[in-house]
Protein backbone atom coordinates (compact mmCIF):
# COMPACT_ATOMS: atom_id res chain seq x y z
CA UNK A 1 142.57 141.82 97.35
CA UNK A 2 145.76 140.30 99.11
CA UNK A 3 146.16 136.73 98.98
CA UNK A 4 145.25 135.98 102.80
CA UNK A 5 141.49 137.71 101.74
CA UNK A 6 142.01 135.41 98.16
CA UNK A 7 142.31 132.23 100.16
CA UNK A 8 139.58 132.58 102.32
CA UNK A 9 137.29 133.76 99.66
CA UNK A 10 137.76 130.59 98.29
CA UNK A 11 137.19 128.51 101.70
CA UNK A 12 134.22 130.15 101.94
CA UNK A 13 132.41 130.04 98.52
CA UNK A 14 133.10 126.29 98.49
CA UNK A 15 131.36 126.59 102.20
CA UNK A 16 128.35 128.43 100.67
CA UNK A 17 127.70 125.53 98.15
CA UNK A 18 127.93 122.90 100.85
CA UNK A 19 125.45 125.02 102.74
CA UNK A 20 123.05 125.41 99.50
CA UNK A 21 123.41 121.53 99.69
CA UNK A 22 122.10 121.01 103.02
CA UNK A 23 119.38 123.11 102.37
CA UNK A 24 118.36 120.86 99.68
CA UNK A 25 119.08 117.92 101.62
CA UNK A 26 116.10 118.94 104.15
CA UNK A 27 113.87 117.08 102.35
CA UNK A 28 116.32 113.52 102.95
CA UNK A 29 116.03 114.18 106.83
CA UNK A 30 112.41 114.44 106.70
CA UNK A 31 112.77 111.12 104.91
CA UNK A 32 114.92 109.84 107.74
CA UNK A 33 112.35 110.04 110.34
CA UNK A 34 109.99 108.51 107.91
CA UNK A 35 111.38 105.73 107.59
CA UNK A 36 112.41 105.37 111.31
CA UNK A 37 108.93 105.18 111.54
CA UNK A 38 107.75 102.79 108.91
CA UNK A 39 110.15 100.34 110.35
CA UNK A 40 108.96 101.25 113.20
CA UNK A 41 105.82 100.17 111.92
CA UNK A 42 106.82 96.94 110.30
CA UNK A 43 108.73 95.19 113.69
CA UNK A 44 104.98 96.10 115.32
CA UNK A 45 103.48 93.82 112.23
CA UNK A 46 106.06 91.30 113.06
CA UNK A 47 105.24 91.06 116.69
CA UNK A 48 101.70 90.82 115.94
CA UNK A 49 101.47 87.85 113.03
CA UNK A 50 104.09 86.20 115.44
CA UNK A 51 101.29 85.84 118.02
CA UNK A 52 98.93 84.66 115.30
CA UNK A 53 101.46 82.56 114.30
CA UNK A 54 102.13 81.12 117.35
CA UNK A 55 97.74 80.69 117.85
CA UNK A 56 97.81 78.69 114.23
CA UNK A 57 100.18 76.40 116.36
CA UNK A 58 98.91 76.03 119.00
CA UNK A 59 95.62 75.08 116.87
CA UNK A 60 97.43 72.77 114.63
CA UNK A 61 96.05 75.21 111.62
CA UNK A 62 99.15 74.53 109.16
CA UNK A 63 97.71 77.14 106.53
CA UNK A 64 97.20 80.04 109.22
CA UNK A 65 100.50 79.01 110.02
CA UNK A 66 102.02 79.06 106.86
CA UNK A 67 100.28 82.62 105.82
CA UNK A 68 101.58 84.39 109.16
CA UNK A 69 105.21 83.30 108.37
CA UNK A 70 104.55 84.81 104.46
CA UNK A 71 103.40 87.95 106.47
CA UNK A 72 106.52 87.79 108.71
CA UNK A 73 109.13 86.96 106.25
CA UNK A 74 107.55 89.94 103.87
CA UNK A 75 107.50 92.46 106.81
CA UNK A 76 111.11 91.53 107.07
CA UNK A 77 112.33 91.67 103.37
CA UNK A 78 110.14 95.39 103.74
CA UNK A 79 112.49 96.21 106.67
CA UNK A 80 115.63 95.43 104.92
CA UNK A 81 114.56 97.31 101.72
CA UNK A 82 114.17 100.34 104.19
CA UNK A 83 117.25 100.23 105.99
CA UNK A 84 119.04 100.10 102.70
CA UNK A 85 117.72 102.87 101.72
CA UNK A 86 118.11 104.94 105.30
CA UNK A 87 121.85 104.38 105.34
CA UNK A 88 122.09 105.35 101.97
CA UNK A 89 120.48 109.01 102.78
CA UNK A 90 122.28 109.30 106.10
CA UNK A 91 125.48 108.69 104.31
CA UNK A 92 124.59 111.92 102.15
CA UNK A 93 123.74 114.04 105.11
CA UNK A 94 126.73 112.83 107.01
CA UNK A 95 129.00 113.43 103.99
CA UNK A 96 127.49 117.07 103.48
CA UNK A 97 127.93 117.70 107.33
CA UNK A 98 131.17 115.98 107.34
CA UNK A 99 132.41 119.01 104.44
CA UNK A 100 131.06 121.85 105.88
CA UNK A 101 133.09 120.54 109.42
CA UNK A 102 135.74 120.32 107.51
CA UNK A 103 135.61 123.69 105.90
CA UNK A 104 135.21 125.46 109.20
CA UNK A 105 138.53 123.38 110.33
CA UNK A 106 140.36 125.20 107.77
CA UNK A 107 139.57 128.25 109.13
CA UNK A 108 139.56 127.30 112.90
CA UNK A 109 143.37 126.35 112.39
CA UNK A 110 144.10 129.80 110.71
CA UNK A 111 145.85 131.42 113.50
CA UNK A 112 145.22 134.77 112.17
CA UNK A 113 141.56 134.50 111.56
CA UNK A 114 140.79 133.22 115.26
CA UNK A 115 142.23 136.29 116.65
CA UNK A 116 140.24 138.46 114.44
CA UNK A 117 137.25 135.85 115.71
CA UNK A 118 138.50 135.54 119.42
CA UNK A 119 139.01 140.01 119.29
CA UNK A 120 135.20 140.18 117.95
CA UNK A 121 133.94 137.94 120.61
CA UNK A 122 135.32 139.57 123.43
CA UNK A 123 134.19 143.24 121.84
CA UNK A 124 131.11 141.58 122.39
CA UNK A 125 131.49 140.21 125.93
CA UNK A 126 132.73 143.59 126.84
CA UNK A 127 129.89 145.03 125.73
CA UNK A 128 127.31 142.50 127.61
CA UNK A 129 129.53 143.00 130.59
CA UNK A 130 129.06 147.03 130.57
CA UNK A 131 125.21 146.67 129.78
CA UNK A 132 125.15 144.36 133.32
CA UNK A 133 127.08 146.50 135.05
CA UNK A 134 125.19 149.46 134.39
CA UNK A 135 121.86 147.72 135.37
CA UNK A 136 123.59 146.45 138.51
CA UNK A 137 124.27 150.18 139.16
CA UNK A 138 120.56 150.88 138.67
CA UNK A 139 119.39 148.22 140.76
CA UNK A 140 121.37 149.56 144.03
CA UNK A 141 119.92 153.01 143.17
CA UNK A 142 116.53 151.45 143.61
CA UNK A 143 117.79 148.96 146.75
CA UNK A 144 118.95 152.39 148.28
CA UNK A 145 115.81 154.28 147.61
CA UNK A 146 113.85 151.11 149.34
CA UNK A 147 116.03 151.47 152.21
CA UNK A 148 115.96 155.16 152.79
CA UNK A 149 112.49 155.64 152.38
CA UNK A 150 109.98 153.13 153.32
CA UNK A 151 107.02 154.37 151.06
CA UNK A 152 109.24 152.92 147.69
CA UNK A 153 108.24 149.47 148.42
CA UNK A 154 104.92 150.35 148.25
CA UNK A 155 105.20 152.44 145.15
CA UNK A 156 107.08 149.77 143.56
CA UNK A 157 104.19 146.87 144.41
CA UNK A 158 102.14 149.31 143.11
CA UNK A 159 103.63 149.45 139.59
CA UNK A 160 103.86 145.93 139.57
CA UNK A 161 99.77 145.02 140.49
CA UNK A 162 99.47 147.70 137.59
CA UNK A 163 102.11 145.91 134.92
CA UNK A 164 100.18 142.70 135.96
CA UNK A 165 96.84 143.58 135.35
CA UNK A 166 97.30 145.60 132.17
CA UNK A 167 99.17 142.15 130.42
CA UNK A 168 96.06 140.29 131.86
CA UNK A 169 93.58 142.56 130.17
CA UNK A 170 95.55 142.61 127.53
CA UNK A 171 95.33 139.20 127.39
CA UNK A 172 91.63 139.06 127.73
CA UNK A 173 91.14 141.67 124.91
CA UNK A 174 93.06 139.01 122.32
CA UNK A 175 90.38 136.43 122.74
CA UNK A 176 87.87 138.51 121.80
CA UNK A 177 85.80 139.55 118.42
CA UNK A 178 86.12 143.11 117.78
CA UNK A 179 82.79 142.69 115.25
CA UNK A 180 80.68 141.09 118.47
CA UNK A 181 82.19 142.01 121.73
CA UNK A 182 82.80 145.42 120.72
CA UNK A 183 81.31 146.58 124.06
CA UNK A 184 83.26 144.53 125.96
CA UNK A 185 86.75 145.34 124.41
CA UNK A 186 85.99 149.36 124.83
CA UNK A 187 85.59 148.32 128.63
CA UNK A 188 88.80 146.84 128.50
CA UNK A 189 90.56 150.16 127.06
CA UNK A 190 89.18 151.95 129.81
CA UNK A 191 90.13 149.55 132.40
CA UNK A 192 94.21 149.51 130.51
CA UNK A 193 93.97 153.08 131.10
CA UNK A 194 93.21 153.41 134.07
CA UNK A 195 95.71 150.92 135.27
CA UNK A 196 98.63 152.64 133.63
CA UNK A 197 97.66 156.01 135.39
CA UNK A 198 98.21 153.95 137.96
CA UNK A 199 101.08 152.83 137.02
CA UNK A 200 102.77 156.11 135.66
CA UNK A 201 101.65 157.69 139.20
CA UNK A 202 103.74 154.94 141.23
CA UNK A 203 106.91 155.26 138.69
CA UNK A 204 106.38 159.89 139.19
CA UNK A 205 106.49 159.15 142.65
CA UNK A 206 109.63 157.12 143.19
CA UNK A 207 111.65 158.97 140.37
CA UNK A 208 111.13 162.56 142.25
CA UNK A 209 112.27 160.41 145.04
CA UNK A 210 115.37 159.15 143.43
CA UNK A 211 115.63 163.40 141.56
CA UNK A 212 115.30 164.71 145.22
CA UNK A 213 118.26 162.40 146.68
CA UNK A 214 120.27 163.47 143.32
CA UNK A 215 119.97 159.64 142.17
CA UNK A 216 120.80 159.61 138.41
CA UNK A 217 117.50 156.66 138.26
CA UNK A 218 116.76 156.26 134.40
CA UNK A 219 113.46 155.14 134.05
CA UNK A 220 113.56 152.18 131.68
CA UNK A 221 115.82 150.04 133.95
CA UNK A 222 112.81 150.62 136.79
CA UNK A 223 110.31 149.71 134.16
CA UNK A 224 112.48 146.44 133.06
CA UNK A 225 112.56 145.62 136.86
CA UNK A 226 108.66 145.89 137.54
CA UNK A 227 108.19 143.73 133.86
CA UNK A 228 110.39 141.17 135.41
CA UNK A 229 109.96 138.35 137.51
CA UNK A 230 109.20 138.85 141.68
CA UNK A 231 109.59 136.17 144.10
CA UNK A 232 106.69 135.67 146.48
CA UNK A 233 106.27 134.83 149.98
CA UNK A 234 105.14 131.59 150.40
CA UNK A 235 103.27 132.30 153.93
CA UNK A 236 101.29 135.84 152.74
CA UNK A 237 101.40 135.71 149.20
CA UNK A 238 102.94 139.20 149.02
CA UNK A 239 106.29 140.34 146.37
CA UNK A 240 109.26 140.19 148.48
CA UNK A 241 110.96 143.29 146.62
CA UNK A 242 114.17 142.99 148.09
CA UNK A 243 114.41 139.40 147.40
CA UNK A 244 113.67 140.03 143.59
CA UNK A 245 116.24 142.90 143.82
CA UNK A 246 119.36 140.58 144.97
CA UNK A 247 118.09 137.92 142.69
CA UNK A 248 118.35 140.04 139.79
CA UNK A 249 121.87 141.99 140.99
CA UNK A 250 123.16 137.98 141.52
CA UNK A 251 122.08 136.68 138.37
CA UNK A 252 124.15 139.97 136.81
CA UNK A 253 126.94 139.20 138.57
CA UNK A 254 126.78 135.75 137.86
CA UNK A 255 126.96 136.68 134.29
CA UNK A 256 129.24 139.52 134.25
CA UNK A 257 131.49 136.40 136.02
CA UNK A 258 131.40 134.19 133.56
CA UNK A 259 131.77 136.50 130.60
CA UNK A 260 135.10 137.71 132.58
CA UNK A 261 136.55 133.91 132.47
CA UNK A 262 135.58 133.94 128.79
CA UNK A 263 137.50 137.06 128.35
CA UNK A 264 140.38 135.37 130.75
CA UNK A 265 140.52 132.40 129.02
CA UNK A 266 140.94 133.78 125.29
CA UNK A 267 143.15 136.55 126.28
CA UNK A 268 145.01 134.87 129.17
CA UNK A 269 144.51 137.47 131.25
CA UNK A 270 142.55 137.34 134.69
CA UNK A 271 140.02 140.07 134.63
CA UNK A 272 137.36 140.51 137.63
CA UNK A 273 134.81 143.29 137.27
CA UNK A 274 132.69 144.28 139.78
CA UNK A 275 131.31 147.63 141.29
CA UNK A 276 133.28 149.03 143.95
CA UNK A 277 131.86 149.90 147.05
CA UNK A 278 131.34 153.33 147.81
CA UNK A 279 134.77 153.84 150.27
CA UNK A 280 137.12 151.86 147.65
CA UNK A 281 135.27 154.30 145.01
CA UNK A 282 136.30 157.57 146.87
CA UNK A 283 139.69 156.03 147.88
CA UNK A 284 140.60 155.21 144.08
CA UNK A 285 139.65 158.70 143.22
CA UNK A 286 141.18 160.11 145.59
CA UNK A 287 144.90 158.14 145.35
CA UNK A 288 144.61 159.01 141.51
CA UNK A 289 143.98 162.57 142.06
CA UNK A 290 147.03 162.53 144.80
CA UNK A 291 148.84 161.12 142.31
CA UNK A 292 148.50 163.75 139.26
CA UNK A 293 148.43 166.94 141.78
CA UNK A 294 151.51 168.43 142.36
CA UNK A 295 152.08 168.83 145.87
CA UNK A 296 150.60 171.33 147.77
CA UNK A 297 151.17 173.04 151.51
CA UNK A 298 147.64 172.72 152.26
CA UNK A 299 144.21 172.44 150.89
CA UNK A 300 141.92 175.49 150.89
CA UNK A 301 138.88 174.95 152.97
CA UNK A 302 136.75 174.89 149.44
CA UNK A 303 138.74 172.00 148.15
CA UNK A 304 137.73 169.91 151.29
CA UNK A 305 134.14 170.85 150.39
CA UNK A 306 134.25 170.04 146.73
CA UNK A 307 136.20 166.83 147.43
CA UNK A 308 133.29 166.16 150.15
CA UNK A 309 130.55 166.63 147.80
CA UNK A 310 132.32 164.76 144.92
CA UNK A 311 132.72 161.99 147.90
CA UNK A 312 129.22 162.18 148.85
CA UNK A 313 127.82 161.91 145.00
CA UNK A 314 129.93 158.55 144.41
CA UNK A 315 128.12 156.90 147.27
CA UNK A 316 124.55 158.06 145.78
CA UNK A 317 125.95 157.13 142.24
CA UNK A 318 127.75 153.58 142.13
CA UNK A 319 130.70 154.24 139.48
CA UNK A 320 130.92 151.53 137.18
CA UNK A 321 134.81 150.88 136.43
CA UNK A 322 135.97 150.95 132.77
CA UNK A 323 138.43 147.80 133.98
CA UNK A 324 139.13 146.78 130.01
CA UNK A 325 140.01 150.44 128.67
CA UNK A 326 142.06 151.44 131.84
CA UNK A 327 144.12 148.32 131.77
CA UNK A 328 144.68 148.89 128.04
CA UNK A 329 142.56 145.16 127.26
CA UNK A 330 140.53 146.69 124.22
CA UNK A 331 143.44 148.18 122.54
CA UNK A 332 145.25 144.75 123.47
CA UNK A 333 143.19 142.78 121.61
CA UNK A 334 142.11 144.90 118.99
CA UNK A 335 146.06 145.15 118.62
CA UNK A 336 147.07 141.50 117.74
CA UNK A 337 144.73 141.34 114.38
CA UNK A 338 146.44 141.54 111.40
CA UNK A 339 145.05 144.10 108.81
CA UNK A 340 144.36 141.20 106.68
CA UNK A 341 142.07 139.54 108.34
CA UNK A 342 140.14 142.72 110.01
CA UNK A 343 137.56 142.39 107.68
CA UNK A 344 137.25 138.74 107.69
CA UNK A 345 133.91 138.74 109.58
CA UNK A 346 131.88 139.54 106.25
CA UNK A 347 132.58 135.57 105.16
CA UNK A 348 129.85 133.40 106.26
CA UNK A 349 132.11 130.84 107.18
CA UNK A 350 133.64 133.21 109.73
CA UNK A 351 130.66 134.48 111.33
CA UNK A 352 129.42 130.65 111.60
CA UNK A 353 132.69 129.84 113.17
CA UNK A 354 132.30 132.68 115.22
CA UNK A 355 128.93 131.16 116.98
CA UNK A 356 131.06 128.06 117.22
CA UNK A 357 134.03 129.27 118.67
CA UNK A 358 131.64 131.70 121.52
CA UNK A 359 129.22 128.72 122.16
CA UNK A 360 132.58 126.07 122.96
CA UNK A 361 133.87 128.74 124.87
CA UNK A 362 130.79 129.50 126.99
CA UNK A 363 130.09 125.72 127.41
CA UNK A 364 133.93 124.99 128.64
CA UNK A 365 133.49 127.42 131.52
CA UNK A 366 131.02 124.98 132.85
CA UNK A 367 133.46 122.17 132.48
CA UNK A 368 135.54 122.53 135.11
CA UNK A 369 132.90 123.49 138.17
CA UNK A 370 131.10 119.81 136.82
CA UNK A 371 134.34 117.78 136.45
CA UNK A 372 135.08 118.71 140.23
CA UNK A 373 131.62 117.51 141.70
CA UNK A 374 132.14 114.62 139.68
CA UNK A 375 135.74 114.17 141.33
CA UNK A 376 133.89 114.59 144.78
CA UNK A 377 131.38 111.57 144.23
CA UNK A 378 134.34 109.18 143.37
């Protein structure tokens, strides 16, 4: 082991036993909020033998005076005993927090170790953002198929009455006693099966749909679709499919977008990715084949038909654009780690200052959209 791997080896088994600590110290914050309450408690006695010390008054009663001030001044001296003893086990937990912060500061300021860090965060962004961009892809496939052929939407409410009514009877099923509604539950089964012919029937349908128009449809991102959320019209109660459809491709986007600044903002390099529309698709393809073609005096009338099918399968099949591998951004980062610190993920510390380091960075892209509206109410 080198002495880079040495030294943080060290960091974090000093970090483990501060964790072990504030595992122990569970108990102490359980005590916190019980005494929060018993003081609680004891400024509620005060304010009550105040009012019967005020009555005793009021009644010139000098004993029931006398005995609601020995209640008062003992609910005080109680109070005083407990705050003591609060501060003294918040000064603990605080002291245990404040070593494990300081811990994870070592490491944060290790240059080396937050680009090992920063290049395993945006593997993983990368990877969210190629998961979204594939669904996206899906979802057009089954916007197109609603817009070509007007039967889909009906297909598609089917599946979804279906998906509702088999989690409902599901549902129903789990409230019951298997030893005395025995009966009733085998209904159930029937009625579960029955609704998922239904279902599988609607989902046959629109994939030979999507098979005959030579859509490459895989069936699980329909089936997350239907087991997603719909909006409904207000006014007739019915799904509004295409409305669900955008919602979903927007929240994608939305997501894809922020992941990109995330990527932007630790690499310092702008990245944008989107699917390209059909005509940019075929015009990229087509510049970058120009480009590695030698030049020839004229196409054959079977390379005009090849290119025009090739065309006509990019506009039925969304391409989703490897921008990180094409402009070199996964060997880029993976690049800047030094070997010693490649492996410094297996270290507790590091993976917690991993979830650190993504959640700052995810709450910062936030920052600046806020500090602007704020700007615009001054």
């Amino acid at each position: 082991m080198n002495k880079n791997m040495e030294e943080l080896e060290a960091i974090d088994k000093e970090y483990k036993t501060y964790l072990l600590e504030k595992q122990k110290l569970e108990k102490c914050r359980k005590a916190v909020t019980q005494y929060d309450r018993k003081i609680q408690i004891a400024n509620n006695n005060i304010t009550i033998y105040q009012m019967e010390k005020n009555n005793a008054i009021l009644k010139g009663d000098k004993a029931a005076e006398k005995a609601a001030q020995n209640k008062i001044d003992g609910e005080k001296k109680n109070i005083e005993i407990l705050k003591n003893s609060l501060l003294k086990i918040q000064s603990i937990i605080v002291n245990n927090q404040n070593k494990i912060d300081s811990q994870i500061q070592k490491v944060s300021n290790n240059p080396e170790v937050k680009k090992a860090v920063d290049a395993a965060i945006s593997k993983k962004v990368v990877r969210k953002n190629q998961r979204l961009l594939q669904e996206n892809a899906q979802l057009n496939m089954i916007k197109k198929l609603i817009e070509t052929h007007s039967g889909v939407k009906k297909q598609i409410v089917g599946m979804k009455n279906a998906e509702v009514n088999i989690k409902k009877l599901n549902d129903d099923k789990s409230k019951l006693d298997p030893a005395k509604d025995a009966a009733q539950i085998a209904q159930i089964d029937k009625d579960i099966k029955d609704a998922q012919i239904k279902y599988d029937k609607n989902k046959k349908i629109i994939m030979d749909i999507a098979n005959k128009d030579n859509l490459q449809l895989e069936e699980k991102y329909l089936d997350e679709f239907i087991e997603g959320n719909f909006k409904i019209n207000k006014g007739t109660g019915e799904y509004n499919i295409e409305a669900s459809l955008n919602n979903k491709i927007k929240g994608n986007q939305k997501s894809i977008d922020n992941n990109d600044k995330i990527l932007s903002n630790i690499n310092g390099r702008d990245i944008k990715t989107k699917l390209q529309d059909d005509n940019q698709t075929m015009e990229v393809e087509v510049n970058e084949r120009s480009q590695n073609l030698p030049a020839v005096a004229k196409p054959k009338w079977w390379q005009f038909a090849k290119r025009f099918k090739n065309w006509r399968e990019n506009r039925k099949n969304p391409k989703i654009p490897d921008v990180y591998n094409k402009t070199g951004y996964e060997k880029d980062i993976t690049a800047n780690v030094n070997n010693d610190f490649k492996n410094s993920l297996k270290y507790d510390i590091v993976k917690d200052y991993t979830k650190q380091r993504e959640e700052e960075l995810y709450k910062n892209i936030k920052k600046p959209a806020k500090e602007q509206d704020d700007g615009e109410r001054k």
